[in-house]
C-alpha atoms as a PDB file:
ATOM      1  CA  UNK A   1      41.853  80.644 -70.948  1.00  0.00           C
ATOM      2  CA  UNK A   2      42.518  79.713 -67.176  1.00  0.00           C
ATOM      3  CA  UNK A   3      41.902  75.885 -67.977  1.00  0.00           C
ATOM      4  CA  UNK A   4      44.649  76.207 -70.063  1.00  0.00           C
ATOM      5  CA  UNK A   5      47.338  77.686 -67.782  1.00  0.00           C
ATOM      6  CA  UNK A   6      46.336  76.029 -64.285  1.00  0.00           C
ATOM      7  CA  UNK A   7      46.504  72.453 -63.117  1.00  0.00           C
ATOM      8  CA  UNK A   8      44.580  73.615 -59.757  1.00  0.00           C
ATOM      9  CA  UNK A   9      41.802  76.447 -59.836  1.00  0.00           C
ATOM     10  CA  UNK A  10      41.299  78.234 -56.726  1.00  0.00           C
ATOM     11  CA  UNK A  11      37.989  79.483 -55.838  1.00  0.00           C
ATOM     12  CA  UNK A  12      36.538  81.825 -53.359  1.00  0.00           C
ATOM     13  CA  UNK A  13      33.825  81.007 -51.079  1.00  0.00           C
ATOM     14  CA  UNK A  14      31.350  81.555 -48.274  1.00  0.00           C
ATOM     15  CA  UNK A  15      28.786  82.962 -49.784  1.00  0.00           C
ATOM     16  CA  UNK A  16      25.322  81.421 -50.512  1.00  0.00           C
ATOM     17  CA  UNK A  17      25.790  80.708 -53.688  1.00  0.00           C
ATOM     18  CA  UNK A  18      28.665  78.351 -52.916  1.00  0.00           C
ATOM     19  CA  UNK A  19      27.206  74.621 -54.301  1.00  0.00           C
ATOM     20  CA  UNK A  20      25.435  76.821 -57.042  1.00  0.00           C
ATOM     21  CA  UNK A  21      29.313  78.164 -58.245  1.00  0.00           C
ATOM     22  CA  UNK A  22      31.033  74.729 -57.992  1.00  0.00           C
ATOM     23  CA  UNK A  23      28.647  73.234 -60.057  1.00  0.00           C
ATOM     24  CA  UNK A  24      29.112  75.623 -63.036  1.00  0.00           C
ATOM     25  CA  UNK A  25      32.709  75.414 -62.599  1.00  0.00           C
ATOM     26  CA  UNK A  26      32.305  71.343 -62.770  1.00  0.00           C
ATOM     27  CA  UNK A  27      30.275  71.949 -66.012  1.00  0.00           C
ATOM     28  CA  UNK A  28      33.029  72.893 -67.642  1.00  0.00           C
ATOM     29  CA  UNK A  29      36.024  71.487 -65.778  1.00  0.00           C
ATOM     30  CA  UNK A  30      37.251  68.569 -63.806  1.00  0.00           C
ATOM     31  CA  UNK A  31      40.452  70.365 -62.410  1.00  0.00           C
ATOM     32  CA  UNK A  32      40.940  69.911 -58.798  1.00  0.00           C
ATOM     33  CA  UNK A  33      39.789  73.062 -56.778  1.00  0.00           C
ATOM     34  CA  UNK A  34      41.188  74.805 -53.843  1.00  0.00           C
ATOM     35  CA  UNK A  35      38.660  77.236 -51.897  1.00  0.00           C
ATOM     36  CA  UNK A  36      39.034  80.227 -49.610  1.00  0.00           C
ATOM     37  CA  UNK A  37      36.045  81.194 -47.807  1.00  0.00           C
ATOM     38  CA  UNK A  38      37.787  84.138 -45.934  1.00  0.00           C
ATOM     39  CA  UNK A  39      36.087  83.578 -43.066  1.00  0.00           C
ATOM     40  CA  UNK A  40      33.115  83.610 -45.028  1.00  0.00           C
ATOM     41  CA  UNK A  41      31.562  80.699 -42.749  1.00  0.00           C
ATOM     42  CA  UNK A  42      30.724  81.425 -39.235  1.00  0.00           C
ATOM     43  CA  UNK A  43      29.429  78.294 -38.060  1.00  0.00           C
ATOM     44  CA  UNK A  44      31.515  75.084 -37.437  1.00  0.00           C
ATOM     45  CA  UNK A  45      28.995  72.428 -38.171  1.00  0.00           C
ATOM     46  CA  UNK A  46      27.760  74.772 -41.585  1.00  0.00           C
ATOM     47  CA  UNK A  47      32.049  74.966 -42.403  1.00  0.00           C
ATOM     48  CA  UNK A  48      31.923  71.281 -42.328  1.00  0.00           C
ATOM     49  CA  UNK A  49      29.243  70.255 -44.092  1.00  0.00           C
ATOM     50  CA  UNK A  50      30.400  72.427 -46.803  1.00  0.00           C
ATOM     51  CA  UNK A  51      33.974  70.959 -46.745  1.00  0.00           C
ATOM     52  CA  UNK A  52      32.085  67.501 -46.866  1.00  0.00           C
ATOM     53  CA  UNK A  53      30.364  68.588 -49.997  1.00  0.00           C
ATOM     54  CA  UNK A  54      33.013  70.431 -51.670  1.00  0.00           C
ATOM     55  CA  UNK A  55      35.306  67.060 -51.086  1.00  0.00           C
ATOM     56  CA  UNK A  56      32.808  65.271 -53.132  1.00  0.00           C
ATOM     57  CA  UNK A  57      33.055  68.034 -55.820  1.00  0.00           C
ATOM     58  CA  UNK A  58      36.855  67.826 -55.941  1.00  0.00           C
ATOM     59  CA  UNK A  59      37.673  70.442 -53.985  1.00  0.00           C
ATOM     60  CA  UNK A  60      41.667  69.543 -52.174  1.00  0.00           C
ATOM     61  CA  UNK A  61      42.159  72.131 -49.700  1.00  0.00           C
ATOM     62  CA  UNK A  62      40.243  74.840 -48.111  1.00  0.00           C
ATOM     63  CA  UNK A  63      41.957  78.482 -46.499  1.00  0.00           C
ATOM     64  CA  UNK A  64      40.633  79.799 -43.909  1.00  0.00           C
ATOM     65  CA  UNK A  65      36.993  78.341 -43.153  1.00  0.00           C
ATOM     66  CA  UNK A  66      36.250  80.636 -39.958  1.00  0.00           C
ATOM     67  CA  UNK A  67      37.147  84.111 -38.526  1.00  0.00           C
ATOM     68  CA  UNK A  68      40.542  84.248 -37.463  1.00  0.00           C
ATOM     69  CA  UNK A  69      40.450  84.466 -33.894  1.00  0.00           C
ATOM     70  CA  UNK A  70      38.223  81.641 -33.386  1.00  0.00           C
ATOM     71  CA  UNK A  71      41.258  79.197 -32.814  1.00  0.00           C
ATOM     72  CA  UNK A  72      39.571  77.013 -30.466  1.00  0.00           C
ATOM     73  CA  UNK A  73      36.747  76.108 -33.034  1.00  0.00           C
ATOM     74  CA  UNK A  74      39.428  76.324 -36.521  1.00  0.00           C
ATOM     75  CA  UNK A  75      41.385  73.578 -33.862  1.00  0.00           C
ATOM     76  CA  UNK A  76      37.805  71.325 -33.970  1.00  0.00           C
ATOM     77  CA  UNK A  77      37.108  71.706 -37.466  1.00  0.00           C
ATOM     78  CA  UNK A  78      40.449  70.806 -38.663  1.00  0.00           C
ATOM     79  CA  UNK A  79      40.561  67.706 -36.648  1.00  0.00           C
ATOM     80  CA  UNK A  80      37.018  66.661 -38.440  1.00  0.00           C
ATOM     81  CA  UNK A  81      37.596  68.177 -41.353  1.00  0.00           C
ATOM     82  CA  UNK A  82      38.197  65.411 -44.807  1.00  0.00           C
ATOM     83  CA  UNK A  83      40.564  68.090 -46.385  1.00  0.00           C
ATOM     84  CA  UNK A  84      43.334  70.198 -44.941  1.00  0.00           C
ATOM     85  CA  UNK A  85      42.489  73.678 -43.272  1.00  0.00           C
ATOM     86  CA  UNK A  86      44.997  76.423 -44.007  1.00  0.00           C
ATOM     87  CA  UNK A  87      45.802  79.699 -42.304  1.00  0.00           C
ATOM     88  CA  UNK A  88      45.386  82.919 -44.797  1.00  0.00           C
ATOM     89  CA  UNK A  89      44.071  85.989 -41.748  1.00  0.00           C
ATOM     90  CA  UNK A  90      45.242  84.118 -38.985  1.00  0.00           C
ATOM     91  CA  UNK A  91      49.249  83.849 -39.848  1.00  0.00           C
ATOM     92  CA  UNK A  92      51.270  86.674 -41.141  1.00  0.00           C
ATOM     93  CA  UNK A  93      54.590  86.589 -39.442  1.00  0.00           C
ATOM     94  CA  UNK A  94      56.667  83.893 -37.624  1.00  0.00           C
ATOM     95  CA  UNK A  95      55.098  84.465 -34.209  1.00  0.00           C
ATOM     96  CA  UNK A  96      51.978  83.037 -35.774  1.00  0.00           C
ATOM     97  CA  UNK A  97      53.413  79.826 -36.732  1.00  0.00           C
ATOM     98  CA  UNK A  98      54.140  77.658 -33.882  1.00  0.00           C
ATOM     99  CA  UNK A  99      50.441  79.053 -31.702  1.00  0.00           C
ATOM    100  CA  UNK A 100      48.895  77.635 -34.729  1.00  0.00           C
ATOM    101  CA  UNK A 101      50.158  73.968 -34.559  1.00  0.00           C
ATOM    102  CA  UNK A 102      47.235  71.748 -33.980  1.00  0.00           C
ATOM    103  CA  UNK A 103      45.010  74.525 -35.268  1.00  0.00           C
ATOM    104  CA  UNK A 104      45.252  74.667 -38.894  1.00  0.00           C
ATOM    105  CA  UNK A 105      46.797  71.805 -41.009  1.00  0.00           C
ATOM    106  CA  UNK A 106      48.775  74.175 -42.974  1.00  0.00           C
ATOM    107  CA  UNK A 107      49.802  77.552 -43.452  1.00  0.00           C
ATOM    108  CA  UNK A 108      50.105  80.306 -46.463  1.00  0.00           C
ATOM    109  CA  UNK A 109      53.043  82.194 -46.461  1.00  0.00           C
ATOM    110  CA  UNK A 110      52.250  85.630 -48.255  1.00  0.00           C
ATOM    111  CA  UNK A 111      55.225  88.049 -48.431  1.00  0.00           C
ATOM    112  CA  UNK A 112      53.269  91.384 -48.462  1.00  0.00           C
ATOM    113  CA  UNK A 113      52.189  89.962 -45.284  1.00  0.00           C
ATOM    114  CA  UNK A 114      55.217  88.983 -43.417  1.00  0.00           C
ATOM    115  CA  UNK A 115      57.791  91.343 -44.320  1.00  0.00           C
ATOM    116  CA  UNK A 116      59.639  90.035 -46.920  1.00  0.00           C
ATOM    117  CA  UNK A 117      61.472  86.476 -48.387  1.00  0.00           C
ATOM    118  CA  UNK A 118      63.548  86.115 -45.168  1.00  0.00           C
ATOM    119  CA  UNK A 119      61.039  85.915 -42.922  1.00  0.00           C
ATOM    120  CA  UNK A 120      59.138  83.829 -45.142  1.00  0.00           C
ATOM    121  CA  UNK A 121      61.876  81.816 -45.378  1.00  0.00           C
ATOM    122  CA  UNK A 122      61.888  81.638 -41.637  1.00  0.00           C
ATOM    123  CA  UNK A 123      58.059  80.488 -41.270  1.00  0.00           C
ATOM    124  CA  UNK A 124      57.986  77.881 -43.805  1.00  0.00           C
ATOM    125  CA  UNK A 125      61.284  75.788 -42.433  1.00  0.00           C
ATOM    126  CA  UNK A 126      59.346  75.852 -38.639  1.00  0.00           C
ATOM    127  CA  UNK A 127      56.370  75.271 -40.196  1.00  0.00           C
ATOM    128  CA  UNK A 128      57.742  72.185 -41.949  1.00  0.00           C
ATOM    129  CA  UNK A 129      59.241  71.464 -38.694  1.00  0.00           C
ATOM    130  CA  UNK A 130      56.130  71.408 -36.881  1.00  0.00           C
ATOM    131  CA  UNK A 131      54.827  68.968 -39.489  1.00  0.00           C
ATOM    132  CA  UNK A 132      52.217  71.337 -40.970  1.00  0.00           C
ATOM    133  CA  UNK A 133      51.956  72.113 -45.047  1.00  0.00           C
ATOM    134  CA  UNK A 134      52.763  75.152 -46.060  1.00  0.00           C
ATOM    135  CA  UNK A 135      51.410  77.558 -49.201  1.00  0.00           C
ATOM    136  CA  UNK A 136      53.284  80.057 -51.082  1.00  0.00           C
ATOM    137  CA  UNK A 137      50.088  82.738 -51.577  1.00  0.00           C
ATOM    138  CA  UNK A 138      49.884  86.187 -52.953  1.00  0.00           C
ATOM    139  CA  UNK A 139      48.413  89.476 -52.799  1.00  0.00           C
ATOM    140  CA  UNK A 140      47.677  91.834 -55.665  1.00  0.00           C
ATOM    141  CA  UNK A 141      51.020  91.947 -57.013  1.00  0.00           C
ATOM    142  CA  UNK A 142      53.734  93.142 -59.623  1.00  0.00           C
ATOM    143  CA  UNK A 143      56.018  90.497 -61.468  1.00  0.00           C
ATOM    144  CA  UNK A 144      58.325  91.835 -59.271  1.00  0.00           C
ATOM    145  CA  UNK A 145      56.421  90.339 -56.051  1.00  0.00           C
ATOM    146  CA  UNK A 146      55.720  87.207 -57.635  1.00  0.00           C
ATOM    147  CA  UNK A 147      59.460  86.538 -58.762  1.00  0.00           C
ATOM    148  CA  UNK A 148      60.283  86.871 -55.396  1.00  0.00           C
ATOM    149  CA  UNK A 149      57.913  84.229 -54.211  1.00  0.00           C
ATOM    150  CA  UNK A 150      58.970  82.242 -56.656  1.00  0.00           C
ATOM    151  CA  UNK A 151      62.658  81.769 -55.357  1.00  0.00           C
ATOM    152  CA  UNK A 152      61.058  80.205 -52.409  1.00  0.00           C
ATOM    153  CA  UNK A 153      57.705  78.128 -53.211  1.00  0.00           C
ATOM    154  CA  UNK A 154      59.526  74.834 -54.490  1.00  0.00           C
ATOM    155  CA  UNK A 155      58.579  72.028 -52.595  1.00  0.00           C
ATOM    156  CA  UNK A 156      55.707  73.794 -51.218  1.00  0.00           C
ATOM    157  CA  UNK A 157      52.277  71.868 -50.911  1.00  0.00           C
ATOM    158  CA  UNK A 158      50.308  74.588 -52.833  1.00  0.00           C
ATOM    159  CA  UNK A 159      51.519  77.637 -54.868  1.00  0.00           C
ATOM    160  CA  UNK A 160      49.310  80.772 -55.569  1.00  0.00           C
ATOM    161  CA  UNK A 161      51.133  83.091 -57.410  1.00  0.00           C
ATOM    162  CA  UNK A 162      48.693  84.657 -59.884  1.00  0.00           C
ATOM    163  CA  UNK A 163      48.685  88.306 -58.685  1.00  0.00           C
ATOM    164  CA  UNK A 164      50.564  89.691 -61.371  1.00  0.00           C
ATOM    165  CA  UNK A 165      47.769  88.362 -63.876  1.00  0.00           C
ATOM    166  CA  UNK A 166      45.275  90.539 -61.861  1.00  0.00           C
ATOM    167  CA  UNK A 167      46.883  94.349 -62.955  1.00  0.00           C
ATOM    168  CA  UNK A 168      47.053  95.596 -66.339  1.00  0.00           C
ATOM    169  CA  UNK A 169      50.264  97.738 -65.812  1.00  0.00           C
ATOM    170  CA  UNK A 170      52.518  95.711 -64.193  1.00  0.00           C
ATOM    171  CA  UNK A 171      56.244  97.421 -64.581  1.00  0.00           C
ATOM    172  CA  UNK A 172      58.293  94.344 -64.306  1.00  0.00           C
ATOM    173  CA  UNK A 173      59.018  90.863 -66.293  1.00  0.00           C
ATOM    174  CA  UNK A 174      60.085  88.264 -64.538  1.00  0.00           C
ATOM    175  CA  UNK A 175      58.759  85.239 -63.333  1.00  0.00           C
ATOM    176  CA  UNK A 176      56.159  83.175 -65.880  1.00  0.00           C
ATOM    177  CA  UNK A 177      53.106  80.672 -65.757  1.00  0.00           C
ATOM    178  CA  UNK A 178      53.546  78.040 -67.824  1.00  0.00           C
ATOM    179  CA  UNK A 179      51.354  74.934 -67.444  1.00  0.00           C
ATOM    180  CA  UNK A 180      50.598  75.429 -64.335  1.00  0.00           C
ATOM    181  CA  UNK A 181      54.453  76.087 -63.432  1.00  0.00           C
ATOM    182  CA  UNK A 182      55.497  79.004 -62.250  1.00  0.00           C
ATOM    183  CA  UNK A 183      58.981  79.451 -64.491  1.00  0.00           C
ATOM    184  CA  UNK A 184      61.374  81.447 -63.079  1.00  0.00           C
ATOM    185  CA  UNK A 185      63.324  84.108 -65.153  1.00  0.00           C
ATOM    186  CA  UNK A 186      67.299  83.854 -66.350  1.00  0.00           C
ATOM    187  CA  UNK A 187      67.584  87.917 -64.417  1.00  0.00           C
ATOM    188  CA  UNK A 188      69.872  87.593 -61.897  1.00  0.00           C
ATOM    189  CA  UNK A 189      68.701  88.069 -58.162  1.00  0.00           C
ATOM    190  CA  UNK A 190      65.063  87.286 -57.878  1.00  0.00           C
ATOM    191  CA  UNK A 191      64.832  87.651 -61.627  1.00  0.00           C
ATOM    192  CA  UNK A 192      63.157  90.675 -62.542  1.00  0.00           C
ATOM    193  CA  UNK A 193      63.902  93.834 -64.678  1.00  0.00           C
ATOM    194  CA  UNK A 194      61.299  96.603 -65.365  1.00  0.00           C
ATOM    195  CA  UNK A 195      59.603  97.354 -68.467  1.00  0.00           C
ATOM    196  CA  UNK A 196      61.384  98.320 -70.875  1.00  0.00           C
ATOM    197  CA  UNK A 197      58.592 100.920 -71.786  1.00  0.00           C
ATOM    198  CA  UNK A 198      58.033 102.467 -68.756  1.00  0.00           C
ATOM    199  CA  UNK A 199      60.658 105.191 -67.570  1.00  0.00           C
ATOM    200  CA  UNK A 200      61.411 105.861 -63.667  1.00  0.00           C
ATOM    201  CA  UNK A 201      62.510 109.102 -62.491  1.00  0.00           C
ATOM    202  CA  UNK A 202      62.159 112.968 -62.750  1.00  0.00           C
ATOM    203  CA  UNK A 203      62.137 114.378 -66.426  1.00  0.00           C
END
């Protein structure tokens, strides 16, 4: 079903099963792959061999290689590194941004994280300022969450907006996937309106 939806599959990594994973996935696709290790690697020289491998493998961009306050080594492995290194635990607001030029290559921008779509707003124009990419990521989310995200993620380097796809009760329509597009809705505002099953309030 996913290789039907998605133009980009994101994986998540840092395990010891890593090459073993990949390879099934290239089994039965040749989609390009984005990978988060969440800090899953500890090791700078093990984090780039990996991202060496996973390069050959088709892999575009990795999040978050090494634990988060290990700047000083994130800072080496980025310069060495064959594909871009993006903050996920090490950026959440716009204080974050600017200490992380020459760190990571990019950043992604996750508004459960960072208060909300201004401040987003806020972190991706210094971000593109300071000449890094920027990603438009997500947590476990409603529709409503996603639509949001969606006003702001054109033009972006990367989009990950598949939390709503994750919960099997999600209250609100909005935004859509379609080919590999997130679509946004005709709603006005950020384009959402609950379910018209569900009923809020007291009885």
């Amino acid at each position: 079903e996913a290789l039907g939806r998605f133009n980009i599959l994101k994986v998540k990594v840092g395990g010891p099963d890593d090459k073993r994973m990949i390879a099934a996935i290239r089994s039965v696709t040749s989609l390009p792959l984005a990978v988060d290790a969440n800090q899953g690697w500890h090791e700078p020289s093990q984090a780039l061999d990996m991202i060496g491998w996973m390069k050959e493998q088709g892999v575009v961009m990795v999040e978050q290689p090494l634990p988060k306050g290990d700047l000083e080594a994130i800072a080496r492995l980025t310069q060495e590194s064959p594909l871009p290194i993006f903050a996920d635990e090490s950026v959440q607001r716009l204080a974050d941004v600017e200490r992380l030029k020459g760190v990571f290559s990019g950043i992604n921008i996750k508004l459960m994280k960072c208060t909300g779509m201004h401040e987003a707003w806020k972190m991706r124009r210094l971000a593109e300022k300071l000449e890094m990419k920027v990603m438009m990521g997500c947590m476990t989310e409603t529709s409503c969450a996603i639509s949001a995200a969606a006003q702001l993620y054109a033009g972006m380097d990367f989009a990950d907006l598949d939390g709503a796809l994750l919960i099997g009760n999600d209250c609100f329509e909005g935004a859509t996937l379609v080919n590999g597009k997130i679509i946004a809705s005709e709603q006005p505002g950020i384009g959402v309106k609950p379910v018209s099953t569900l009923h809020f309030g007291r009885e």
